[in-house]
Protein backbone atom coordinates (compact mmCIF):
# COMPACT_ATOMS: atom_id res chain seq x y z
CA UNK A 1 108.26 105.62 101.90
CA UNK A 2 111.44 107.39 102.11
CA UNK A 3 112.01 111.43 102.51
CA UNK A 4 114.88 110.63 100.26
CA UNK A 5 112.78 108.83 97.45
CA UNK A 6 111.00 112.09 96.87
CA UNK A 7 112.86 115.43 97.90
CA UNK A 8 114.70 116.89 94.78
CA UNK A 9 118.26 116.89 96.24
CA UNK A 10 118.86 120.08 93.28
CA UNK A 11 115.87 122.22 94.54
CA UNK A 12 116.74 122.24 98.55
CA UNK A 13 117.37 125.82 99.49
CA UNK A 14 119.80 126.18 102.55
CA UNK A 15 119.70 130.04 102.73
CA UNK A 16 116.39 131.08 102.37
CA UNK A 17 116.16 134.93 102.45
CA UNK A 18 112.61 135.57 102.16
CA UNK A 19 110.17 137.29 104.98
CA UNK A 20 106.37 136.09 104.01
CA UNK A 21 104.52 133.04 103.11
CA UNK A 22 104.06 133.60 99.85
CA UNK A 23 107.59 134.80 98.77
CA UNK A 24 108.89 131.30 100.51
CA UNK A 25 106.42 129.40 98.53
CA UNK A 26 107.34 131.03 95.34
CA UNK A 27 110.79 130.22 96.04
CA UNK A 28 110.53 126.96 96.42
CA UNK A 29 108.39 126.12 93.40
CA UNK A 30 110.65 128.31 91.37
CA UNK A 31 113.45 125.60 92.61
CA UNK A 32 111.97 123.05 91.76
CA UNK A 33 110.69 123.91 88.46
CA UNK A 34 114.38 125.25 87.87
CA UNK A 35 115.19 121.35 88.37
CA UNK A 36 112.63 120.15 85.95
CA UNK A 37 110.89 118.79 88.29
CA UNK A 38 108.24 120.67 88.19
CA UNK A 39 106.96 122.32 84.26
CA UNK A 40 107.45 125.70 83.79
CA UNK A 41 104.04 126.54 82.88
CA UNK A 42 102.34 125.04 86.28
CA UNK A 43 104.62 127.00 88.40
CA UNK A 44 102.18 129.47 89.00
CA UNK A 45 98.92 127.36 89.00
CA UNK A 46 100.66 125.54 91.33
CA UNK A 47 101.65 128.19 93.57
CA UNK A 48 97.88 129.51 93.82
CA UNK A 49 97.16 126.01 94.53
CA UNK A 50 99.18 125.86 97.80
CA UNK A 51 98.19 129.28 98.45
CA UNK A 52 94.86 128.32 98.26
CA UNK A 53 95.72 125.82 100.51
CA UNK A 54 96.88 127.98 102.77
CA UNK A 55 94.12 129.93 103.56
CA UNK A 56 92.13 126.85 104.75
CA UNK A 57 94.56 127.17 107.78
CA UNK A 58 98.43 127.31 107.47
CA UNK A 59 100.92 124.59 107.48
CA UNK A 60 103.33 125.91 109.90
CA UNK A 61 103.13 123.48 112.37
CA UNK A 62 104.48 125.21 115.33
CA UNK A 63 108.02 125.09 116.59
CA UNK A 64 109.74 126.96 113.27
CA UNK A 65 108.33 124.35 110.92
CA UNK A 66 105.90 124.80 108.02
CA UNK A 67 104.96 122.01 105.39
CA UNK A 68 103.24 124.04 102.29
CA UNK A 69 101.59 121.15 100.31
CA UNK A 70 99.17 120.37 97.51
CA UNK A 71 97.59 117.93 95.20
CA UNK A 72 98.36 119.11 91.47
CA UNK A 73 97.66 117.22 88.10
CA UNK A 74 100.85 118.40 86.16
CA UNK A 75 102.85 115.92 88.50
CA UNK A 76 103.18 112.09 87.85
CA UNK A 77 104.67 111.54 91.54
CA UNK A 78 105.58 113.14 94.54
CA UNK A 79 108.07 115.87 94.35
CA UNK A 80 109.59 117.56 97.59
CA UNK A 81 111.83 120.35 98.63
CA UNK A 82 113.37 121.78 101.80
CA UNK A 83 114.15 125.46 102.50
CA UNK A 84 115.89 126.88 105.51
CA UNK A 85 115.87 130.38 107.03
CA UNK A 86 118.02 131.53 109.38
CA UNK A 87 115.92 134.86 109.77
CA UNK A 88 112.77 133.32 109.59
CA UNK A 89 109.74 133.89 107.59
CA UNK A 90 106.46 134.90 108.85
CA UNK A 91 104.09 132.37 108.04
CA UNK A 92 101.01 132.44 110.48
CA UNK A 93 101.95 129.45 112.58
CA UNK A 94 99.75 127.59 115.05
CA UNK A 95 102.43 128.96 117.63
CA UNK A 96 102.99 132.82 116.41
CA UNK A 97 106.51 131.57 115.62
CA UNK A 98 108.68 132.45 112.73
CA UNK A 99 109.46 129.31 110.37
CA UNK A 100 112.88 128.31 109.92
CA UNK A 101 112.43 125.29 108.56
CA UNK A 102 109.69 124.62 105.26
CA UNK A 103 109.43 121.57 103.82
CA UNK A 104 107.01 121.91 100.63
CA UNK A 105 105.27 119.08 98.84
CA UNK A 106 103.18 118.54 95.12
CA UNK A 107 101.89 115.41 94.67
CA UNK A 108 98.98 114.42 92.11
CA UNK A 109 95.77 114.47 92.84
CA UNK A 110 95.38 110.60 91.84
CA UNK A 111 97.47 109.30 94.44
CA UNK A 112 96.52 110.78 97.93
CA UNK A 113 97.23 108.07 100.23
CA UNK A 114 100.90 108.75 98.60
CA UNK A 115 100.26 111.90 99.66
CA UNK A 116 99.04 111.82 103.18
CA UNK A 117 102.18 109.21 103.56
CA UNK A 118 104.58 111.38 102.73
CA UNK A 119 102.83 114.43 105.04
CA UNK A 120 102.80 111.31 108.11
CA UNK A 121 106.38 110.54 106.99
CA UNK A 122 107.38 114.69 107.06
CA UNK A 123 105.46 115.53 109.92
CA UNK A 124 107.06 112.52 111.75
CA UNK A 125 110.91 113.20 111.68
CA UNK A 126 109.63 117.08 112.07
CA UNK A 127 108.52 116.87 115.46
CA UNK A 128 111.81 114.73 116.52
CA UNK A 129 113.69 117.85 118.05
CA UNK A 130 117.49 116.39 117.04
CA UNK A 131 116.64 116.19 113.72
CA UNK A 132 115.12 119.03 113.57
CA UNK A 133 117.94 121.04 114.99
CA UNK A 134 120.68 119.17 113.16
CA UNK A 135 118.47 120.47 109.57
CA UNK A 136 118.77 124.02 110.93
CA UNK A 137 122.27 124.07 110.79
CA UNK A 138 122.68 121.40 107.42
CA UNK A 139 125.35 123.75 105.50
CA UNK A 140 124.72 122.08 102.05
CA UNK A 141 121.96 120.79 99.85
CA UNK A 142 124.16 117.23 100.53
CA UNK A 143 124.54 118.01 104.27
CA UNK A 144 120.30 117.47 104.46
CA UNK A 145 120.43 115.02 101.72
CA UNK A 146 122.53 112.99 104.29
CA UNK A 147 120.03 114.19 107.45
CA UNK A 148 117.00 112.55 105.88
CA UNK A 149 119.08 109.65 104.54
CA UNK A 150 119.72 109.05 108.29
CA UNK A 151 116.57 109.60 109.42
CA UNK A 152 114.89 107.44 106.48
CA UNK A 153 117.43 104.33 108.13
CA UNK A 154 116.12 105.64 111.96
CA UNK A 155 119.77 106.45 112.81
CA UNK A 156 118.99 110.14 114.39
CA UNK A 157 117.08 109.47 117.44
């Protein structure tokens, strides 16, 4: 399973200007239903959903990452997008850390080994530093379009 196969090249944000959790989350869903990958209508069930998720204990990860997911029946397959702050966004991290880098995935609720690949796939290339600090500084939608391209092939080490 590829990070390319199922992040929405259209609905990566490379400027994220947001400071909380739920603000980055909305923006992110809002992208991706802008895209049509995501239905209008479920933006905001979905939304809650990761919300909800949230408060079970929050996906940022530690080291400026945070990977917002859920399970959601309006989806037929996994759908992915990226965000990057430069400022940061408060998210409750496992480290106290500002997230720079957010990396949000729906999935439905029929397929969750898909899902828990793609979260071992995310998580994976997430805690490999380079990459990491080469998305940080990905100018362009295409620029991390190319980054997980790379990493997908294991040609950032």
């Amino acid at each position: 399973m590829k990070l390319s196969d199922f992040v929405v090249k259209e609905a990566i944000l490379t400027d994220l200007k947001v400071a909380t959790k739920e603000t980055a989350i909305r923006a992110m869903v809002e992208s991706l239903g802008a895209k049509g990958s995501i239905k209008a209508g479920e933006q905001e069930s979905i939304i809650a959903a990761i919300l909800k998720r949230e408060e079970l204990g929050s996906t940022g990860i530690g080291k400026g990452v945070a990977v917002p997911h859920t399970k959601h029946p309006s989806v037929d397959r996994l759908v992915a997008t990226i965000a990057l702050s430069k400022d940061g966004v408060e998210f409750s991290s496992l480290d106290g850390e500002d997230v720079h880098i957010l990396f949000l995935l729906v999935s439905p609720p029929d397929r969750p080994g898909d899902h828990l690949r793609a979260l071992e796939n995310i998580s994976r290339h997430l805690r490999n530093d380079n990459f990491c600090n080469f998305l940080k500084q990905a100018p362009s939608a295409d620029a991390v379009i190319e980054l997980l391209e790379e990493a997908d092939s294991n040609q950032l080490g």
